[in-house]
N, C-alpha and C. Protein backbone atom coordinates (compact mmCIF):
# COMPACT_ATOMS: atom_id res chain seq x y z
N UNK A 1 -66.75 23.04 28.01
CA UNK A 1 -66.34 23.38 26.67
C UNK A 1 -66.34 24.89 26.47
N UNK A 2 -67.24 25.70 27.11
CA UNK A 2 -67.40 26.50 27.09
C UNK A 2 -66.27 27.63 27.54
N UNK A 3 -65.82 27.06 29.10
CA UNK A 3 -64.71 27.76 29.76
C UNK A 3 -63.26 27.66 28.44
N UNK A 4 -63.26 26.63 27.97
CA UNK A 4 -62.05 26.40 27.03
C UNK A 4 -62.12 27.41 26.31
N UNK A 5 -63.10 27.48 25.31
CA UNK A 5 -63.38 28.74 24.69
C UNK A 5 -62.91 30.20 24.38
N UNK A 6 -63.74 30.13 26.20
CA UNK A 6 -63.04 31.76 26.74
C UNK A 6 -62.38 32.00 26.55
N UNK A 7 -61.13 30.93 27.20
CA UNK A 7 -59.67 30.56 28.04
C UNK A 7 -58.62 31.08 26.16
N UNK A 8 -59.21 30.48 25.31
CA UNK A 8 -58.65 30.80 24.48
C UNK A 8 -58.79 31.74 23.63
N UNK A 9 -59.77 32.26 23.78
CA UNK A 9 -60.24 33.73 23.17
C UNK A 9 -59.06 34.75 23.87
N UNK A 10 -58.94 34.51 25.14
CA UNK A 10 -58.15 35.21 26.01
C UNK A 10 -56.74 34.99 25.53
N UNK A 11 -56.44 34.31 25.14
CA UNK A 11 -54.68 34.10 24.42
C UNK A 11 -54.82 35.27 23.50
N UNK A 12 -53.42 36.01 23.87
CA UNK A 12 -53.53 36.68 22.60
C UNK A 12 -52.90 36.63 21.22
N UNK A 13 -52.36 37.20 20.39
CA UNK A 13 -51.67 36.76 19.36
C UNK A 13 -50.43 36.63 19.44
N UNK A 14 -50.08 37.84 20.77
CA UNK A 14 -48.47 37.88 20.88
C UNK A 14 -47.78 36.72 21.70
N UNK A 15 -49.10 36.44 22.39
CA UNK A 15 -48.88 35.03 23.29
C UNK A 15 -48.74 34.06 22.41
N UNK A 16 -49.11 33.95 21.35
CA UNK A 16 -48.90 32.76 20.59
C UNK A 16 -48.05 32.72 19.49
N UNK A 17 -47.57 33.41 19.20
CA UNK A 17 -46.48 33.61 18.73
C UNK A 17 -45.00 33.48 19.48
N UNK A 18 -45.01 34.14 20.69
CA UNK A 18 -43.94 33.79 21.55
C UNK A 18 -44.10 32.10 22.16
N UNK A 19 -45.18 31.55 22.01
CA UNK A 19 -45.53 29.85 22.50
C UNK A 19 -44.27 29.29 21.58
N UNK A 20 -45.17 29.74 20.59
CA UNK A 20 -44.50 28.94 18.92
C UNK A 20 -42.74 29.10 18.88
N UNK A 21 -42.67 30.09 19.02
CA UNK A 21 -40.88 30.57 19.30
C UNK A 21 -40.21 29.74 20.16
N UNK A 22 -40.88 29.63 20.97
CA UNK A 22 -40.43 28.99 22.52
C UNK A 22 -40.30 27.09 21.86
N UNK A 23 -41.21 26.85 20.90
CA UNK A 23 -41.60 25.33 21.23
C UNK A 23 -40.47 25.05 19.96
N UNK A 24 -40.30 26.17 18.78
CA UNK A 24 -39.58 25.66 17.97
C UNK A 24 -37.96 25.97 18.10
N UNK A 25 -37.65 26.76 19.19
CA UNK A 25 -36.49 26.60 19.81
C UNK A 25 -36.48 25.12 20.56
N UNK A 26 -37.18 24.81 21.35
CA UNK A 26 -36.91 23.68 22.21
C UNK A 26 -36.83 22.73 20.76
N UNK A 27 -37.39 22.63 20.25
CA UNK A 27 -37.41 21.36 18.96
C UNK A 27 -35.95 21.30 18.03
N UNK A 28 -35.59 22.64 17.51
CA UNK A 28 -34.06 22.94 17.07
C UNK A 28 -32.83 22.04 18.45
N UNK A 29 -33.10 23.05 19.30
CA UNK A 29 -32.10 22.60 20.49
C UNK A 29 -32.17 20.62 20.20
N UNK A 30 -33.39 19.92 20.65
CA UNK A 30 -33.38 18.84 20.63
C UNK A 30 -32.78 17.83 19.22
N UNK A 31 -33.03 18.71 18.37
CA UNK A 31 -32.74 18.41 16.97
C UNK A 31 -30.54 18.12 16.63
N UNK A 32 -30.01 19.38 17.41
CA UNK A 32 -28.91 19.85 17.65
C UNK A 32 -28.39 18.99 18.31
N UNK A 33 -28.92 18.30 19.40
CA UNK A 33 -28.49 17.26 20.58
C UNK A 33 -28.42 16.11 19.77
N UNK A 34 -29.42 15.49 19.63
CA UNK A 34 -29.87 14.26 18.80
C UNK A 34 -28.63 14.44 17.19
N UNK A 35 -28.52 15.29 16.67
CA UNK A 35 -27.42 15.36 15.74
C UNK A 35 -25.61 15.35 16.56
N UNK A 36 -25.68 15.94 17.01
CA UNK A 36 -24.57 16.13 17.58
C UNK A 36 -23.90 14.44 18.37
N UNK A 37 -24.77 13.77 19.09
CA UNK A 37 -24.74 12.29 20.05
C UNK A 37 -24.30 11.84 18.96
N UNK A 38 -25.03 11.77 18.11
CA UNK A 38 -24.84 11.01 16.69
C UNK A 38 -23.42 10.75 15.83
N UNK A 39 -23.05 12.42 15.78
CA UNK A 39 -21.26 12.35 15.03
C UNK A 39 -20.36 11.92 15.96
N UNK A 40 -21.03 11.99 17.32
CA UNK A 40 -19.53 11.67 18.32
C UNK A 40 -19.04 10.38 18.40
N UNK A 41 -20.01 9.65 17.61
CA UNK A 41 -20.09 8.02 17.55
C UNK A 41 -18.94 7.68 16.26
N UNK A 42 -18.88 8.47 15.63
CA UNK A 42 -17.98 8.17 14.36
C UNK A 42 -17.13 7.78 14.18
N UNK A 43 -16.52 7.29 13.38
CA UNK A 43 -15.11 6.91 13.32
C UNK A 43 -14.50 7.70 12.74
N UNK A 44 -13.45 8.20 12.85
CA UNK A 44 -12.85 9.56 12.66
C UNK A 44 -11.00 8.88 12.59
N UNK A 45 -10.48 9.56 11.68
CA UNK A 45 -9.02 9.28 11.34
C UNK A 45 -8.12 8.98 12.45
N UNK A 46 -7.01 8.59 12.70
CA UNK A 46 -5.85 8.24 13.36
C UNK A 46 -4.89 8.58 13.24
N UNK A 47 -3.31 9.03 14.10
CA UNK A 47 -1.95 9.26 13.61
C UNK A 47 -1.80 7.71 12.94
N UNK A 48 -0.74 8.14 12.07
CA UNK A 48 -0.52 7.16 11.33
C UNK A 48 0.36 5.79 12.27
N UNK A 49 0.58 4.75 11.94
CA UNK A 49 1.56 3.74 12.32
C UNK A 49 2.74 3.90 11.56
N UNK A 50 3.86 3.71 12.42
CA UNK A 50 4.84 3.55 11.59
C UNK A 50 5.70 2.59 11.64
N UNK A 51 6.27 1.56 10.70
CA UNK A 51 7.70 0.55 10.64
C UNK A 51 9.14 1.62 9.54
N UNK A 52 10.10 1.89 10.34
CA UNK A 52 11.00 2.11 9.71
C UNK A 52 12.00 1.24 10.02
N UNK A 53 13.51 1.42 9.34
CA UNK A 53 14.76 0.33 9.77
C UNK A 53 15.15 0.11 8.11
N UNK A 54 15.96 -1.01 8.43
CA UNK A 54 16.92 -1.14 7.54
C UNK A 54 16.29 -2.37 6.02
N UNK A 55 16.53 -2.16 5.24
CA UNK A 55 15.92 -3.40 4.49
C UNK A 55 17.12 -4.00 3.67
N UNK A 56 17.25 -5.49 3.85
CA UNK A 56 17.93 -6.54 3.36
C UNK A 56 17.30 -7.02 2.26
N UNK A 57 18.39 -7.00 1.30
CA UNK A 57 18.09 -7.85 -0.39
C UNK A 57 19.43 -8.93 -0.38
N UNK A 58 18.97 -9.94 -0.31
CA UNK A 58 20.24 -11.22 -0.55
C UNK A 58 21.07 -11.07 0.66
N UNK A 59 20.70 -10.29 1.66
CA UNK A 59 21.69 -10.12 2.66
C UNK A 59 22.37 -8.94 2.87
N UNK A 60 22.38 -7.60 1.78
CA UNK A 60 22.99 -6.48 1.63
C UNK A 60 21.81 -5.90 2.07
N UNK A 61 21.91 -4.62 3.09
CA UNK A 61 21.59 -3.61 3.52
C UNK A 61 20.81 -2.58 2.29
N UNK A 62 20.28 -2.17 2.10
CA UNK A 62 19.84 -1.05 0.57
C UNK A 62 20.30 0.18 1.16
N UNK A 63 21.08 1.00 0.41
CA UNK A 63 20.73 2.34 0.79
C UNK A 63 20.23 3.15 -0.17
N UNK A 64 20.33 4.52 0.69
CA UNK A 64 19.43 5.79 -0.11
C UNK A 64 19.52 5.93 -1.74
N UNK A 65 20.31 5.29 -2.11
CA UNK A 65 21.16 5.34 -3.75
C UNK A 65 20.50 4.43 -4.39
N UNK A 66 19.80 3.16 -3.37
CA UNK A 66 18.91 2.10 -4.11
C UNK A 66 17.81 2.59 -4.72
N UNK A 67 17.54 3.54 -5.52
CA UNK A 67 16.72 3.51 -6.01
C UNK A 67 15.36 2.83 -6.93
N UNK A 68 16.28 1.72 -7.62
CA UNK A 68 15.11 0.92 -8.37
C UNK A 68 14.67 -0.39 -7.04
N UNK A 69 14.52 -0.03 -5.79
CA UNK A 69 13.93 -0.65 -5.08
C UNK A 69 13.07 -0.14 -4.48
N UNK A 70 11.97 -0.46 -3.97
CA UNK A 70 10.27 -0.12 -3.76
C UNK A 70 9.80 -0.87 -2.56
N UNK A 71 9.40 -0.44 -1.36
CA UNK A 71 8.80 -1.19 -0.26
C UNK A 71 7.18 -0.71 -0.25
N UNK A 72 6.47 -2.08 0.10
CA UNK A 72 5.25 -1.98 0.15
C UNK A 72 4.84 -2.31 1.06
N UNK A 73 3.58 -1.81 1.56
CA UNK A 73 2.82 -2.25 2.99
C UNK A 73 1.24 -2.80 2.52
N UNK A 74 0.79 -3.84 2.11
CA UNK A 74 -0.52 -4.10 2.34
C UNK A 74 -1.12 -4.89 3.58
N UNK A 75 -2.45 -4.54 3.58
CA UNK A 75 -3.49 -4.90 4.35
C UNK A 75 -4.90 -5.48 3.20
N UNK A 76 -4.88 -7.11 3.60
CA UNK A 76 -6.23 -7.20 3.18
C UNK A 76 -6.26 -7.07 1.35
N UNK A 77 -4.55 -7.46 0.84
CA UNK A 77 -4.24 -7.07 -0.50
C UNK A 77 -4.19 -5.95 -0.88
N UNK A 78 -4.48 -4.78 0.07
CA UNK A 78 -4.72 -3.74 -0.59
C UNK A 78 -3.38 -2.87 -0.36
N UNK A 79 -2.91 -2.13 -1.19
CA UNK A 79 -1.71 -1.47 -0.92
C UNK A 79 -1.63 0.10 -0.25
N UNK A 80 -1.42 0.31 1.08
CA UNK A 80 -1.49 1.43 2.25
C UNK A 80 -0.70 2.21 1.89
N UNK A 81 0.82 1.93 1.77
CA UNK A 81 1.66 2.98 1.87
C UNK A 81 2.76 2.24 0.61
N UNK A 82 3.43 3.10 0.37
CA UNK A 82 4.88 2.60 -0.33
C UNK A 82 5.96 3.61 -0.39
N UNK A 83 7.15 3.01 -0.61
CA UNK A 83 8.90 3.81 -0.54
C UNK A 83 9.75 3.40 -1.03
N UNK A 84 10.00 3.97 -1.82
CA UNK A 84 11.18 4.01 -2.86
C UNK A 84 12.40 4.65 -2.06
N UNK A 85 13.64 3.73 -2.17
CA UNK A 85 14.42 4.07 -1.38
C UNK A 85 14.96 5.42 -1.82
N UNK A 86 15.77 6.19 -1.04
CA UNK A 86 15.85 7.98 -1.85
C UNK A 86 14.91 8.69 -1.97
N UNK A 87 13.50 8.23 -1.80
CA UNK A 87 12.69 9.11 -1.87
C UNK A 87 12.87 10.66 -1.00
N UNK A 88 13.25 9.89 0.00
CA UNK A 88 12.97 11.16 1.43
C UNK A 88 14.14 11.17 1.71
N UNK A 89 15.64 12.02 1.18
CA UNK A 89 16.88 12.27 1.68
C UNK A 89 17.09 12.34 2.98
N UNK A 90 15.95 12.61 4.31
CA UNK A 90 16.14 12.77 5.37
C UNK A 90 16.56 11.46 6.31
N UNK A 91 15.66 10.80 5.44
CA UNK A 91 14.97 9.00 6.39
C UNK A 91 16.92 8.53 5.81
N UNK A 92 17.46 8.51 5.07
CA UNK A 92 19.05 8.19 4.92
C UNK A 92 18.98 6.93 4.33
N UNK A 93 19.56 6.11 4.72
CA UNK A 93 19.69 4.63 4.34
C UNK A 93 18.58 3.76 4.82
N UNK A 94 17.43 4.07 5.77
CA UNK A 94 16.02 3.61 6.41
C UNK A 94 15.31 3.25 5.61
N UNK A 95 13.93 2.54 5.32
CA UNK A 95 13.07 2.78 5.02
C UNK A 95 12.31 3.29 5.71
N UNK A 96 10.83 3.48 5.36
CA UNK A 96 9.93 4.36 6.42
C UNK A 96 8.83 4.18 5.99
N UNK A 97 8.04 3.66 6.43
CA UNK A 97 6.43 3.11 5.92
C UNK A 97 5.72 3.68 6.64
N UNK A 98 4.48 5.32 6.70
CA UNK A 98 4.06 5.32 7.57
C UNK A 98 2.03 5.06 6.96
N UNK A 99 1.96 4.03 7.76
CA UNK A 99 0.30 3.51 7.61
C UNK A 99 -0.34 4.49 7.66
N UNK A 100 -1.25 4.83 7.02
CA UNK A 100 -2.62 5.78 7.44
C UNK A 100 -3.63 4.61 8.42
N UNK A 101 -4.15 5.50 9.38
CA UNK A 101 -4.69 4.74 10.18
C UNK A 101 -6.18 4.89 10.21
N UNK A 102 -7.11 4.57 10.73
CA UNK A 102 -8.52 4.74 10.68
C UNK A 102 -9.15 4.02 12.31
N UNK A 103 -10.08 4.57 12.77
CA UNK A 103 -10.96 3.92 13.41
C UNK A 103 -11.73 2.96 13.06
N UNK A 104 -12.17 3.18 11.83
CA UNK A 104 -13.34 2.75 11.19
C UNK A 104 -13.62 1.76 10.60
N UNK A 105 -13.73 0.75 10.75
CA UNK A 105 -13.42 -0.91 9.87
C UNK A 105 -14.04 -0.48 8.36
N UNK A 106 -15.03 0.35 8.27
CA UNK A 106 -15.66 0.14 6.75
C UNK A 106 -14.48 1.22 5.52
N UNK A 107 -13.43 1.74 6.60
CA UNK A 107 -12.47 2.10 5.40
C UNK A 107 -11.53 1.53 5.03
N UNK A 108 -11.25 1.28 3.86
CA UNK A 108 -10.70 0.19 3.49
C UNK A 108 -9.26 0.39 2.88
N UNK A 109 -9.08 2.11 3.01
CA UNK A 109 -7.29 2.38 2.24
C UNK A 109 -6.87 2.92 3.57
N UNK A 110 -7.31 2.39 4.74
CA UNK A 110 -6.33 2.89 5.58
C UNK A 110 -6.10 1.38 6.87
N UNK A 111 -5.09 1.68 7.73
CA UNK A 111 -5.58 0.82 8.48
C UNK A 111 -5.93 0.58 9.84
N UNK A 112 -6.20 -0.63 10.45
CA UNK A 112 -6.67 -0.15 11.89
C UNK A 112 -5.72 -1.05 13.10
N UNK A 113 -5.66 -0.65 14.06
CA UNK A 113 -4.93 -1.35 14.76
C UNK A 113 -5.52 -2.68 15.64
N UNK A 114 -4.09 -3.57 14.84
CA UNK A 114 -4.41 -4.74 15.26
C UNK A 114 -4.61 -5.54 13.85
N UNK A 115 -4.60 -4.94 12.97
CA UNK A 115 -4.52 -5.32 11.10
C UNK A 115 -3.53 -6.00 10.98
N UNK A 116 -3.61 -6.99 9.95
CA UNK A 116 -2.60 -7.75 9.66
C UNK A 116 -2.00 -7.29 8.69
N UNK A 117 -0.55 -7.28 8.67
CA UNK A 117 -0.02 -6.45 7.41
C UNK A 117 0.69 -7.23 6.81
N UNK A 118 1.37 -6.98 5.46
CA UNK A 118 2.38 -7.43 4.71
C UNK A 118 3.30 -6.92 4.47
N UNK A 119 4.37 -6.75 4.35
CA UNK A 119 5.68 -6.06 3.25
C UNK A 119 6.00 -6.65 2.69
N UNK A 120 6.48 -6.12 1.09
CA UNK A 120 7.04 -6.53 -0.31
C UNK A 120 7.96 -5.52 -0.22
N UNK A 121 9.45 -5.80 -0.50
CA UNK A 121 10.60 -5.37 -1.39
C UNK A 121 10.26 -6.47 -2.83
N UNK A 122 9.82 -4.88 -4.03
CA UNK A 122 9.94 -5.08 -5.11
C UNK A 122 8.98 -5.98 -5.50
N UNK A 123 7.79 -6.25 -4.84
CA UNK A 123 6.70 -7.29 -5.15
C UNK A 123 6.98 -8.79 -4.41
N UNK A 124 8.16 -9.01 -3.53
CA UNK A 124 8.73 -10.12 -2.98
C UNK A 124 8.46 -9.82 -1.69
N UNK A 125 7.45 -11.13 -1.00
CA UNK A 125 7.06 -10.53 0.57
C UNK A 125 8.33 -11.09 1.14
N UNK A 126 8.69 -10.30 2.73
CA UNK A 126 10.11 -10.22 3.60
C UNK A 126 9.46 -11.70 4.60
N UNK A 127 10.80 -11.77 5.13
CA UNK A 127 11.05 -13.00 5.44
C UNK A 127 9.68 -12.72 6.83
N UNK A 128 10.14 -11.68 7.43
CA UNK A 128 9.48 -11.05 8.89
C UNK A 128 7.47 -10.90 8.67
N UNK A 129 7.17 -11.68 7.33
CA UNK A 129 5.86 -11.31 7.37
C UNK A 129 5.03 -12.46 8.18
N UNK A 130 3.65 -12.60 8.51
CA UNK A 130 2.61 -11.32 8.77
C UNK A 130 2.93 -10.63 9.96
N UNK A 131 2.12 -9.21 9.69
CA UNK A 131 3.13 -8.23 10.60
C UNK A 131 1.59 -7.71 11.29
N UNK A 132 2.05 -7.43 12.40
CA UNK A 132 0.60 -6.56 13.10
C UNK A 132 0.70 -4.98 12.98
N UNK A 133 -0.32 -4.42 12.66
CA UNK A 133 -0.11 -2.50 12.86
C UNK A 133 -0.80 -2.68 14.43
N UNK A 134 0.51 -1.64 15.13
CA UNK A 134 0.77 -1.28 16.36
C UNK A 134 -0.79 -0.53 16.60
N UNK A 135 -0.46 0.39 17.62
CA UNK A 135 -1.11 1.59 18.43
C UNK A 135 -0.88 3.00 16.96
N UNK A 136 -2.16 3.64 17.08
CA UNK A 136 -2.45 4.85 16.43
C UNK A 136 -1.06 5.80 17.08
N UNK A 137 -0.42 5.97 15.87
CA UNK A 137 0.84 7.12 16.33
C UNK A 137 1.91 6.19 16.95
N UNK A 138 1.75 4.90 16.90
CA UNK A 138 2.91 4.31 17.23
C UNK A 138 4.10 4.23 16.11
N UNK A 139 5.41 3.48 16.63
CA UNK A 139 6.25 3.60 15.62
C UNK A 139 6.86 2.06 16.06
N UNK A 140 7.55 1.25 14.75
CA UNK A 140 8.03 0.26 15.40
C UNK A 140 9.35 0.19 14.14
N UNK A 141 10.79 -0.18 15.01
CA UNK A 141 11.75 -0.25 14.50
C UNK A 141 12.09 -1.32 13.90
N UNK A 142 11.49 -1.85 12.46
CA UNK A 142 11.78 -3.37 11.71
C UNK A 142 12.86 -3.50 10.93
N UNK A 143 13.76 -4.53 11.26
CA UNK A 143 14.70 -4.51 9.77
C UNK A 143 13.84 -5.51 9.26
N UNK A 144 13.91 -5.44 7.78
CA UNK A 144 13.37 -6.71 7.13
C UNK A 144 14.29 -7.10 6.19
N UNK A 145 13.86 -8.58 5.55
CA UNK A 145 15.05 -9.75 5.05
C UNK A 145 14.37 -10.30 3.76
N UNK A 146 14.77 -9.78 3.08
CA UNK A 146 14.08 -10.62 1.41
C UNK A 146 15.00 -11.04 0.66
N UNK A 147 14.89 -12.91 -0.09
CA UNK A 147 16.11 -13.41 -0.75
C UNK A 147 15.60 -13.52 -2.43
N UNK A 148 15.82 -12.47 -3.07
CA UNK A 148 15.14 -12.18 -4.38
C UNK A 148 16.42 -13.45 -5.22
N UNK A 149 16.05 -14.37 -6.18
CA UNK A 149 16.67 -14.90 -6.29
C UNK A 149 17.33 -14.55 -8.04
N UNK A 150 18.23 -15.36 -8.63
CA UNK A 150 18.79 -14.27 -9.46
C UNK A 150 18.89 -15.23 -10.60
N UNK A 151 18.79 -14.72 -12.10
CA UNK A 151 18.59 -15.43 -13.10
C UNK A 151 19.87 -16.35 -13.88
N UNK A 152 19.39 -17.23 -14.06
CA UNK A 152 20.60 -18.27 -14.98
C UNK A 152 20.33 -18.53 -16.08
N UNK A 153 21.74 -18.33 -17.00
CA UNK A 153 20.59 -18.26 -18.73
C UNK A 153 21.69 -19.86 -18.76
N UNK A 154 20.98 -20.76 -19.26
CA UNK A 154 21.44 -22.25 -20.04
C UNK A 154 20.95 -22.19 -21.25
N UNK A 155 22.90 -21.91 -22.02
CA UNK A 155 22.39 -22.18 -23.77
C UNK A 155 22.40 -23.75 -24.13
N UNK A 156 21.75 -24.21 -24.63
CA UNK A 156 22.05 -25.63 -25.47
C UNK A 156 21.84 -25.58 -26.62
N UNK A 157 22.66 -26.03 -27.95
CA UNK A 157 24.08 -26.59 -27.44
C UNK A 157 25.03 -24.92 -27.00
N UNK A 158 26.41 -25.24 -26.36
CA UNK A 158 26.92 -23.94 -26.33
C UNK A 158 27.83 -23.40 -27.59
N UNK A 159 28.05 -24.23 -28.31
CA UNK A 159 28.67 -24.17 -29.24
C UNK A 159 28.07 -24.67 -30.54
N UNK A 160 28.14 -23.98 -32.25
CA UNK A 160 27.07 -24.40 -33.13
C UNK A 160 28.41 -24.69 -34.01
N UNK A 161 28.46 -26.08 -34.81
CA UNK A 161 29.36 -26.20 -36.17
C UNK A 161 27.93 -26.00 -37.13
N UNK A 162 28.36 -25.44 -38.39
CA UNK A 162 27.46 -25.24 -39.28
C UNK A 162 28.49 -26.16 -40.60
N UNK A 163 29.42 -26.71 -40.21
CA UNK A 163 29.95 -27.28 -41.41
C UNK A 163 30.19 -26.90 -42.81
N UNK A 164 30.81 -27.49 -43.77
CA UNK A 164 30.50 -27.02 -44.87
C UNK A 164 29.41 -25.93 -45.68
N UNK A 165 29.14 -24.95 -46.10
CA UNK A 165 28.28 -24.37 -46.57
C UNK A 165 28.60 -23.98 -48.13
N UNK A 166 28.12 -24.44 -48.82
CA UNK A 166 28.49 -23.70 -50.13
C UNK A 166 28.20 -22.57 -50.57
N UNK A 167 28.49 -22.34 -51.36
CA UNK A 167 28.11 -20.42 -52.46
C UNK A 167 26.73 -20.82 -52.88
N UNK A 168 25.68 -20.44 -52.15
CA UNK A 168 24.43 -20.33 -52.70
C UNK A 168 23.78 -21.16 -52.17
N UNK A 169 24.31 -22.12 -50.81
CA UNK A 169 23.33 -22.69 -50.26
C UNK A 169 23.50 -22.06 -48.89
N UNK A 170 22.24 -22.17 -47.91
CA UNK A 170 22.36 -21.94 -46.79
C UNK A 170 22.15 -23.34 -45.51
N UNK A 171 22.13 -22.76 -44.49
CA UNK A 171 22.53 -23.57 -43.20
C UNK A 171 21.34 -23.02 -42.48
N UNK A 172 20.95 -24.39 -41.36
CA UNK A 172 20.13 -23.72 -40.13
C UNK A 172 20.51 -24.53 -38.81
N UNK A 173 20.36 -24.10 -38.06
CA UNK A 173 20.81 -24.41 -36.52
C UNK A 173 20.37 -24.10 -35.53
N UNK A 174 19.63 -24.41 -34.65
CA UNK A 174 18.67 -23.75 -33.28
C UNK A 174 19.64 -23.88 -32.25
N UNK A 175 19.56 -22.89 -31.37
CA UNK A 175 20.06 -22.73 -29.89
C UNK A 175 18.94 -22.35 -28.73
N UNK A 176 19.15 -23.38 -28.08
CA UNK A 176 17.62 -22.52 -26.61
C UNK A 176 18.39 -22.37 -25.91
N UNK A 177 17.55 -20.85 -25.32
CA UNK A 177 18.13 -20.50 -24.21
C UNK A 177 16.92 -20.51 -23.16
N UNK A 178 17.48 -20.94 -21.60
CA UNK A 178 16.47 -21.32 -20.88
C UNK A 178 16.73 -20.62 -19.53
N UNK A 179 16.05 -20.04 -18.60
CA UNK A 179 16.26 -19.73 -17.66
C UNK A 179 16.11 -20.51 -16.91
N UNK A 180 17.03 -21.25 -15.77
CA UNK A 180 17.13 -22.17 -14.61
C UNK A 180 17.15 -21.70 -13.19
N UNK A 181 17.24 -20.49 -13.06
CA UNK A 181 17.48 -19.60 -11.98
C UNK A 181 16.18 -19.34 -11.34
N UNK A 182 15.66 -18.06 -10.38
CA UNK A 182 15.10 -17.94 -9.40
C UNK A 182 14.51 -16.51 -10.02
N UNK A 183 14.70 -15.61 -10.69
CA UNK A 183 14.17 -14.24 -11.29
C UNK A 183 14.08 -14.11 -12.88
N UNK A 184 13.53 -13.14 -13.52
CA UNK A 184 13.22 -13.06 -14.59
C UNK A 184 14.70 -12.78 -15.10
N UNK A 185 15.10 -13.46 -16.62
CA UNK A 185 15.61 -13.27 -17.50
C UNK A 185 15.59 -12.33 -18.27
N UNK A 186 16.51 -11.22 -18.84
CA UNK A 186 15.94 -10.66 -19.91
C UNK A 186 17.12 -10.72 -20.64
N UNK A 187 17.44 -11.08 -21.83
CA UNK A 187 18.00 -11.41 -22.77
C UNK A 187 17.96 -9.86 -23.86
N UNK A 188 19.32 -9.30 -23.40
CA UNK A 188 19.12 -7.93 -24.24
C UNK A 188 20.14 -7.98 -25.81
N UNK A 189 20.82 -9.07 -25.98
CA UNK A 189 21.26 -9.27 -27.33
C UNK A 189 21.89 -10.20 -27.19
N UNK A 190 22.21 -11.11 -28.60
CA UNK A 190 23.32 -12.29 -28.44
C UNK A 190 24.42 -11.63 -29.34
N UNK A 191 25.53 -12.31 -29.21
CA UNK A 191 26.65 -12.16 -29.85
C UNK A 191 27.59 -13.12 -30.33
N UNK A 192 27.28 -13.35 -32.10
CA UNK A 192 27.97 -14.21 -32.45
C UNK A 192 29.73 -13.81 -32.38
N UNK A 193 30.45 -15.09 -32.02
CA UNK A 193 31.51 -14.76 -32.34
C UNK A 193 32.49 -15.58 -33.20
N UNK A 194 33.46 -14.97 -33.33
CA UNK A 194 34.11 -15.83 -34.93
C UNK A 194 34.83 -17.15 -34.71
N UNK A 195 34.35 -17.94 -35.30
CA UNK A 195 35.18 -19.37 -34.86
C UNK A 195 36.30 -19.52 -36.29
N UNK A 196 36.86 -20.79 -35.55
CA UNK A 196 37.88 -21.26 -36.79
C UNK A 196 36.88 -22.12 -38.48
N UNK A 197 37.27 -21.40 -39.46
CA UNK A 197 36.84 -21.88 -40.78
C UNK A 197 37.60 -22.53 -41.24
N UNK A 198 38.77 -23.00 -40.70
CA UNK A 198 39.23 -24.69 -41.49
C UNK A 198 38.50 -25.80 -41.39
């Protein structure tokens, strides 16, 4: 116990100070390593995927001029990308969907490869769905095919007699109109027109 003593009486201050330097470098360095192993594990972003090509409504081609048409890409319900035709004067008569991609399963607005996807023209999924996302930075050339179907207005009756009416009495008469067709109706005015009063 005694020799210990000495042994440390004999350290001097500068010696122990340069120990300490020495031990809390090695501890940083290890600290640096152990952090560093750690981020390389991450999941870290991707080039995007891409489906471009032509898109079919009823069988017609859309082009760049289609404007009130809208392509969507979800994954998992969630909506990735979207294109309005004309958006991008370059892409021409194409659409162009490009996915954001991810490594990372716990992100959830992008996607990963090997995801199951969807497309909607206009909220209407294409004939070509479920779709797989390719390779990170891949590109894949899709036409797609959607049969949006189109509205039918049925008046009954089509024609109204109101008969006789006198000076000071009035008349009533119902007409329904019904949509029989495949898309929304919108009914932007009626128009009476003049029949025979004999």
């Amino acid at each position: 116990m005694e020799a210990i003593q000495k042994s440390i009486k004999l350290i001097k201050k500068e010696e122990v100070m340069i120990m300490f330097k020495k031990i809390m470098t090695v501890f940083i360095l290890i600290n640096v390593l152990l952090l560093a192993g750690s981020t390389s594990v991450l999941a870290k972003p991707q080039p995007d995927f891409t489906f471009w090509g032509t898109a079919y409504v009823n069988g017609v081609p859309l082009t760049q001029t289609d404007t009130d048409y809208t392509i969507t890409l979800e994954v998992d319900g969630i909506e990735l990308v979207r294109y309005t035709m004309g958006d991008i004067p370059t892409y021409g008569d194409f659409y162009v969907l490009a996915v954001p991609m991810d490594d990372d399963p716990a992100v959830t607005n992008k996607g990963q490869a090997g995801d199951t996807a969807y497309i909607y023209i206009n909220g209407n999924p294409v004939d070509e769905n479920p779709l797989t996302l390719g390779s990170y930075g891949g590109t894949q050339q899709l036409n797609i095919h959607v049969t949006i179907g189109e509205p039918e207005i049925d008046v009954t009756p089509m024609s109204l007699d109101y008969g006789d009416v006198f000076i000071g009495s009035s008349s009533s008469l119902s007409v329904t109109i019904a949509n029989t067709g495949t898309a929304d109706l919108e009914v932007t005015s009626i128009e009476l027109g003049v029949g025979s009063s004999s």
